[in-house]
Every structure is written in C-alpha cells, then in structure tokens.
N, C-alpha and C. Protein backbone atom coordinates (compact mmCIF):
# COMPACT_ATOMS: atom_id res chain seq x y z
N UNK A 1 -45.07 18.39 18.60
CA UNK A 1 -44.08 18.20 19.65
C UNK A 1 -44.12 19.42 20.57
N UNK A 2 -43.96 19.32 22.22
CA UNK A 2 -44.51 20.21 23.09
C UNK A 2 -42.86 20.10 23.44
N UNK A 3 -42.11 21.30 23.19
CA UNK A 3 -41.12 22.05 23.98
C UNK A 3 -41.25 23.24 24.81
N UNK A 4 -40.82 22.23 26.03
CA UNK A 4 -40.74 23.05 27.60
C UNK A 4 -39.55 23.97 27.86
N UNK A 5 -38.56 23.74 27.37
CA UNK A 5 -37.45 24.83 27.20
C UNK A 5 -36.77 24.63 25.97
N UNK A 6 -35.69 25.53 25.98
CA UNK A 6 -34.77 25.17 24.59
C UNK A 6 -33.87 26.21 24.77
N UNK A 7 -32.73 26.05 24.06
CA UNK A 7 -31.25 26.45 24.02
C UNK A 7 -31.70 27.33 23.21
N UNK A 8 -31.08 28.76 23.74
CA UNK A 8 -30.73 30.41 22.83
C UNK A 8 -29.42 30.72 22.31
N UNK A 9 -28.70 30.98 21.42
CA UNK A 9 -27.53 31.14 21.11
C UNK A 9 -27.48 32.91 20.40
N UNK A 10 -26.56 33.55 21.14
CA UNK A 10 -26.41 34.93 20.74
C UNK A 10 -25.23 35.08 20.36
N UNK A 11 -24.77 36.37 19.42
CA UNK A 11 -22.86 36.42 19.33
C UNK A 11 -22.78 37.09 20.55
N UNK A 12 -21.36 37.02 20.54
CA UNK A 12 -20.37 36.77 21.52
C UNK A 12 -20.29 38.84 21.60
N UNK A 13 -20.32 38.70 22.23
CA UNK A 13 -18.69 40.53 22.96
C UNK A 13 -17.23 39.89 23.24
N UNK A 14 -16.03 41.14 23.07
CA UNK A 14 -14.84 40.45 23.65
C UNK A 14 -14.73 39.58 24.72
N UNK A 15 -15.55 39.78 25.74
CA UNK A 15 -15.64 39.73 27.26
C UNK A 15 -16.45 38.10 27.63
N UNK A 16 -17.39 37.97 26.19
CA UNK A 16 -18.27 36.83 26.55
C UNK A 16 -17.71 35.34 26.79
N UNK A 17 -18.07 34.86 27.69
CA UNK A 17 -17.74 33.00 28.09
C UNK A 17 -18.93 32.43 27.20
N UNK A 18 -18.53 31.23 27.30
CA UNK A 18 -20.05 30.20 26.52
C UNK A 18 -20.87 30.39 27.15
N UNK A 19 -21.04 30.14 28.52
CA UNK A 19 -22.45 30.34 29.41
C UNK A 19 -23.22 32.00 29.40
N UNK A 20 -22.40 32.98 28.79
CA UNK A 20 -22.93 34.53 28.20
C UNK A 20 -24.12 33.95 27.03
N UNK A 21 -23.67 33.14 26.43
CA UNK A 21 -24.11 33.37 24.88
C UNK A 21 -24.99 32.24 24.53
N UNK A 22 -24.42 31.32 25.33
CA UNK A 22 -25.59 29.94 24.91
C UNK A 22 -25.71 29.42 26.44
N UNK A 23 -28.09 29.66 26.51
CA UNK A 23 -28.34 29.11 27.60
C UNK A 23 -29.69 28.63 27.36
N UNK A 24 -30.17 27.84 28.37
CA UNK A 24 -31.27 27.41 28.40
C UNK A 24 -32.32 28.32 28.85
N UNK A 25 -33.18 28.15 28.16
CA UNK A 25 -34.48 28.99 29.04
C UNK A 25 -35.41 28.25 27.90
N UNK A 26 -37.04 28.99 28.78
CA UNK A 26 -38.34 28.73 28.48
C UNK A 26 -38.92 30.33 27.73
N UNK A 27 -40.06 29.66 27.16
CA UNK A 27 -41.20 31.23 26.51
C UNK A 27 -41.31 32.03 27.59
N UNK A 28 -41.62 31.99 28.95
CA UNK A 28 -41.33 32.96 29.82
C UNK A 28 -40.44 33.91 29.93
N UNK A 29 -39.29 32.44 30.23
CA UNK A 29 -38.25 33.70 30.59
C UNK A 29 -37.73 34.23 29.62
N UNK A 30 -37.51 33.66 27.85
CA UNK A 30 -36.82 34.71 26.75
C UNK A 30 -37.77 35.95 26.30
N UNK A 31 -39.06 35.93 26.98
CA UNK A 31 -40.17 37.15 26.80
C UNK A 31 -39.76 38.16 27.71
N UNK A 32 -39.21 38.20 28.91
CA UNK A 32 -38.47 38.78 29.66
C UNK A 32 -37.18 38.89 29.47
N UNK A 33 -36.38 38.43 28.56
CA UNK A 33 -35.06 38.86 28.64
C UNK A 33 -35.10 39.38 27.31
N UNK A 34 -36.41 39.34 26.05
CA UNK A 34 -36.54 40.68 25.66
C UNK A 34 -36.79 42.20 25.83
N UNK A 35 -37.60 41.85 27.10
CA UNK A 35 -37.47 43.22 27.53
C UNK A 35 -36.68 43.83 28.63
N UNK A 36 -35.55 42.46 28.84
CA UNK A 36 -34.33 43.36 29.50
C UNK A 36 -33.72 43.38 28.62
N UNK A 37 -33.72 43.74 27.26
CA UNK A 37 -32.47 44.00 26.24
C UNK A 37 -31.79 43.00 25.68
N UNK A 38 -32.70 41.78 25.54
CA UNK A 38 -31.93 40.70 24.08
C UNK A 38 -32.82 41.21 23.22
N UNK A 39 -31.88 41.11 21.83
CA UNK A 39 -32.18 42.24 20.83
C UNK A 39 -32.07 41.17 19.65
N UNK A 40 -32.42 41.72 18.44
CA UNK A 40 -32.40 41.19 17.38
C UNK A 40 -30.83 41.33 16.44
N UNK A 41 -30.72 42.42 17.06
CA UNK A 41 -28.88 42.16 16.86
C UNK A 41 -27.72 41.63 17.53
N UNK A 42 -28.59 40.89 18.35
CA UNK A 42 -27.44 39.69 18.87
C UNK A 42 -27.30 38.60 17.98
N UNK A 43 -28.41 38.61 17.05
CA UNK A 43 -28.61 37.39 16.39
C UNK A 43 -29.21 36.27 16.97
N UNK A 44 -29.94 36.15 18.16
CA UNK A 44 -30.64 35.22 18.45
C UNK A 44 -30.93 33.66 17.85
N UNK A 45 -30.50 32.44 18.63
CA UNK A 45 -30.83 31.91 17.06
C UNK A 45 -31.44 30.65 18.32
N UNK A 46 -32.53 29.90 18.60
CA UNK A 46 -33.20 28.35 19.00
C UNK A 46 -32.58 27.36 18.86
N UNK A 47 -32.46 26.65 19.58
CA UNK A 47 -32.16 25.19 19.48
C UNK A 47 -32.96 24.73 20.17
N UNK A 48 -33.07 23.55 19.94
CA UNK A 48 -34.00 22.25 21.19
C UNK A 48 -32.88 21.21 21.29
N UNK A 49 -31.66 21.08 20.83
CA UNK A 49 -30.74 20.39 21.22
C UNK A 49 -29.40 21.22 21.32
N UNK A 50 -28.76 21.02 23.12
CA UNK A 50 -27.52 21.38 23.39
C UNK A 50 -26.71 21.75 22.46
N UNK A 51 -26.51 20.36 22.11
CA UNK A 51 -25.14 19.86 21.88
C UNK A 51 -25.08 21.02 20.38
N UNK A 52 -26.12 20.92 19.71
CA UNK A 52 -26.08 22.03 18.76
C UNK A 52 -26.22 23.66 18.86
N UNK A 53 -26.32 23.73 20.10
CA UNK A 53 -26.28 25.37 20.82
C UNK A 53 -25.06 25.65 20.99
N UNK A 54 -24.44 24.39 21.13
CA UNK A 54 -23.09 24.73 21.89
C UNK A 54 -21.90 24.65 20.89
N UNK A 55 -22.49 24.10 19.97
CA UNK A 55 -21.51 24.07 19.13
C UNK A 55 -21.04 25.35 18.07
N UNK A 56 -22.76 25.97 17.66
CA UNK A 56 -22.65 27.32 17.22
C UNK A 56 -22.27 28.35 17.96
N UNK A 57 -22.33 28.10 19.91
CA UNK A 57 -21.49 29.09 20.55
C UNK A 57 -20.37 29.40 20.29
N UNK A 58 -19.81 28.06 20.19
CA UNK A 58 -18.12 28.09 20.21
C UNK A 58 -17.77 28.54 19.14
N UNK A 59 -18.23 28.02 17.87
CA UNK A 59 -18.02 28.75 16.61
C UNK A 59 -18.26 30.12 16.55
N UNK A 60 -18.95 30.77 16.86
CA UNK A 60 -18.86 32.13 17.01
C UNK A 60 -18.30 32.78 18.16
N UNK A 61 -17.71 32.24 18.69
CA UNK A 61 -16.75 32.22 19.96
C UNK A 61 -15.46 32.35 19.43
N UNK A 62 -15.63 31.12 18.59
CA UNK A 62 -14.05 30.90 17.70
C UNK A 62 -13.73 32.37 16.71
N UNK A 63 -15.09 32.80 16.01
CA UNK A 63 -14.73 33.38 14.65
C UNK A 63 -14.38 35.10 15.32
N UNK A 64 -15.04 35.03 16.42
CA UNK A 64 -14.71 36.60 17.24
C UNK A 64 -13.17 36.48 17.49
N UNK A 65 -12.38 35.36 17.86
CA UNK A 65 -11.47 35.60 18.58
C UNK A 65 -10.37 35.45 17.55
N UNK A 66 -10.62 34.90 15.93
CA UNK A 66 -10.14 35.20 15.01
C UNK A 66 -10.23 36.42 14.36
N UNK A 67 -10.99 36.84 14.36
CA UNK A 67 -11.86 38.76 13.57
C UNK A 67 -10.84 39.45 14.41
N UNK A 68 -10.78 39.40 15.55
CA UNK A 68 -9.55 40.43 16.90
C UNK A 68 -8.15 40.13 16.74
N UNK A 69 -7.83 38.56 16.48
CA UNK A 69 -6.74 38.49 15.73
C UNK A 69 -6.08 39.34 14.94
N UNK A 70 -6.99 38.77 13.76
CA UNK A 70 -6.86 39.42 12.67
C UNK A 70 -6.64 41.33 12.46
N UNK A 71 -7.40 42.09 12.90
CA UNK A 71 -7.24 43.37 13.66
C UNK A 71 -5.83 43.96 14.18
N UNK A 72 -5.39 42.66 15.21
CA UNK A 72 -4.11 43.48 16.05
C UNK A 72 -3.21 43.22 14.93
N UNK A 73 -3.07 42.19 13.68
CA UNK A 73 -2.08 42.15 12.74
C UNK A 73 -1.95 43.70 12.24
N UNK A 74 -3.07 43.50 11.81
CA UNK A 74 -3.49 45.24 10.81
C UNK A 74 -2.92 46.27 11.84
N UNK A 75 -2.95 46.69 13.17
CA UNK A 75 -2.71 47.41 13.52
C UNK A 75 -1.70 47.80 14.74
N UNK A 76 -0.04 46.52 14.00
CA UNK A 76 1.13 46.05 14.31
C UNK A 76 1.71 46.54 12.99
N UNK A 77 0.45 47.33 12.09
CA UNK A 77 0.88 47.92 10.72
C UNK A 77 1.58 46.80 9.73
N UNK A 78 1.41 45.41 10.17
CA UNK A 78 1.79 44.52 9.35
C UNK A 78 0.42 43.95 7.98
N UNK A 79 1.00 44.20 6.83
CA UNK A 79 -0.16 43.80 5.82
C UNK A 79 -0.80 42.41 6.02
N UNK A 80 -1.74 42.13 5.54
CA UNK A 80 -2.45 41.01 5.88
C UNK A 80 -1.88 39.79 5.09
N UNK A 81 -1.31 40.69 3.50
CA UNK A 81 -0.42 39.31 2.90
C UNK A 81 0.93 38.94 3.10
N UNK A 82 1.33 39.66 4.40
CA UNK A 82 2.15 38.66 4.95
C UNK A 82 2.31 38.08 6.06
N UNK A 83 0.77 37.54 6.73
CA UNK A 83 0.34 36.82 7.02
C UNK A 83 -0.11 35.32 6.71
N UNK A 84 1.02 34.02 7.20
CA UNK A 84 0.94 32.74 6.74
C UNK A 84 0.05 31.76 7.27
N UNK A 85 0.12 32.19 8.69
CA UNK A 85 -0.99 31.21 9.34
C UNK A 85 -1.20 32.08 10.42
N UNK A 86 -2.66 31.51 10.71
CA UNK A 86 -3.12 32.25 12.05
C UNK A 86 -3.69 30.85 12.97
N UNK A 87 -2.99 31.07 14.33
CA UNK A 87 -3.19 30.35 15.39
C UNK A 87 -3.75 30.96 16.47
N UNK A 88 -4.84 30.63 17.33
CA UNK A 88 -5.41 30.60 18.46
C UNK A 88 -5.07 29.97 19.73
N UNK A 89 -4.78 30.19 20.66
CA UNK A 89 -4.46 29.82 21.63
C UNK A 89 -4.94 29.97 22.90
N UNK A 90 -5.61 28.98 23.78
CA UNK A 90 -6.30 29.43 25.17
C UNK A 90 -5.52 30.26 26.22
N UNK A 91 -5.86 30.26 27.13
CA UNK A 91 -5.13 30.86 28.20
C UNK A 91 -3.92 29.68 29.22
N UNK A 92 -3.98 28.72 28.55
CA UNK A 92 -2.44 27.67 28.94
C UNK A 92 -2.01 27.71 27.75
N UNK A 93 -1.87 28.44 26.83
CA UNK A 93 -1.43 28.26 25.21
C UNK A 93 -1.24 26.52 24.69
N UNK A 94 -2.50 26.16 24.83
CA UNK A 94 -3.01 25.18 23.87
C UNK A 94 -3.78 26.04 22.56
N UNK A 95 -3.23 25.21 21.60
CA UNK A 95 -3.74 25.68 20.03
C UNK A 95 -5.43 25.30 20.33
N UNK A 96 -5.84 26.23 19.81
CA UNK A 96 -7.08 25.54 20.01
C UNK A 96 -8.38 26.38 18.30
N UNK A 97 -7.12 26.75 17.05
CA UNK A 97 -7.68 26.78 15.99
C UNK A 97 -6.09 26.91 15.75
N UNK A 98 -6.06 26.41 14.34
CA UNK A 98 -4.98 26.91 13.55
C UNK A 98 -5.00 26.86 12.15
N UNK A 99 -4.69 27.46 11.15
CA UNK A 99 -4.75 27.78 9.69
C UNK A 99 -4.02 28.23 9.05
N UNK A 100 -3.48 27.96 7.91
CA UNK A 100 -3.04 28.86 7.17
C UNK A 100 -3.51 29.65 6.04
N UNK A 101 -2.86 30.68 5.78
CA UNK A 101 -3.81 31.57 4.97
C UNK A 101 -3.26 31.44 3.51
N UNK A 102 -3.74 31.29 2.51
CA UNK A 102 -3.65 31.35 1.11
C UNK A 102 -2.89 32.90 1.18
C-alpha cells in the first residue's frame, strides 16, 4: 500500500490547540519538520487515518488538562484524598470530562 500523506500526532504544551498537535503531512515535509525541531520527545506517533489522529489528540489533550488540574488542587494545599471528582470544563463551561475519584 502506497501512502501519500498521513496524520502525525505529538503531546500537547499548555498552550497547544488540536491543529498544534495533530496534522497532516507527507515524507517531505515531516523530514523537514525534523530538522526544524520535532523531536522524539514529543512522542511522535503516524496515522493513515484521521479520525484516529484525532482522537489520540484529544486524549492527550484531555489527559494534559487533567495532569494541570490535578496540580492546582495540590497547590490550593488541598490533599489529593479529598478530592471526589474531577471535572473539566471548556471555555463556555460545558463539562467536557468528568470523574470521580476512588
């Protein structure tokens, strides 16, 4: 099978949107955006289908914006076990993860 492009998926920074982290490109251009500095510690990871680029974006989209969560609890000096649930919320405060914690 001859693939002409394919979906790159990297983690996220605080700062990153989906279109930062998951994009399309070809062997050209990801040979060049190794040597502008995509690294092996972004985690780099292929797809040849979207819908599965995009889905591991968001998930690691999701798990960053839980990890920072999690953080400002700790350092509101509140312990982590008394912490019941943790909710996510966009920027119109729609839930957009929610859990509770054992």
């Amino acid at each position: 099978m001859r693939v002409d492009q394919f979906w790159v998926v990297t983690d996220p920074t605080p700062e990153s949107e989906l279109s930062d982290i998951c994009f399309v490109t070809t062997l050209p251009k990801i040979i060049l955006q190794a040597r502008g500095g995509l690294a092996a510690e972004q985690n780099p990871t292929v797809y040849t289908d979207r819908d599965e680029a995009e889905r591991d974006a968001r998930a690691r989209l999701l798990s960053l914006k839980a990890a920072r969560a999690i953080v400002r609890v700790a350092a509101d000096g509140r312990s982590l076990d008394e912490v019941e649930r943790l909710t996510l919320v966009d920027g119109e405060g729609r839930v957009v993860f929610e859990t509770r914690l054992p």
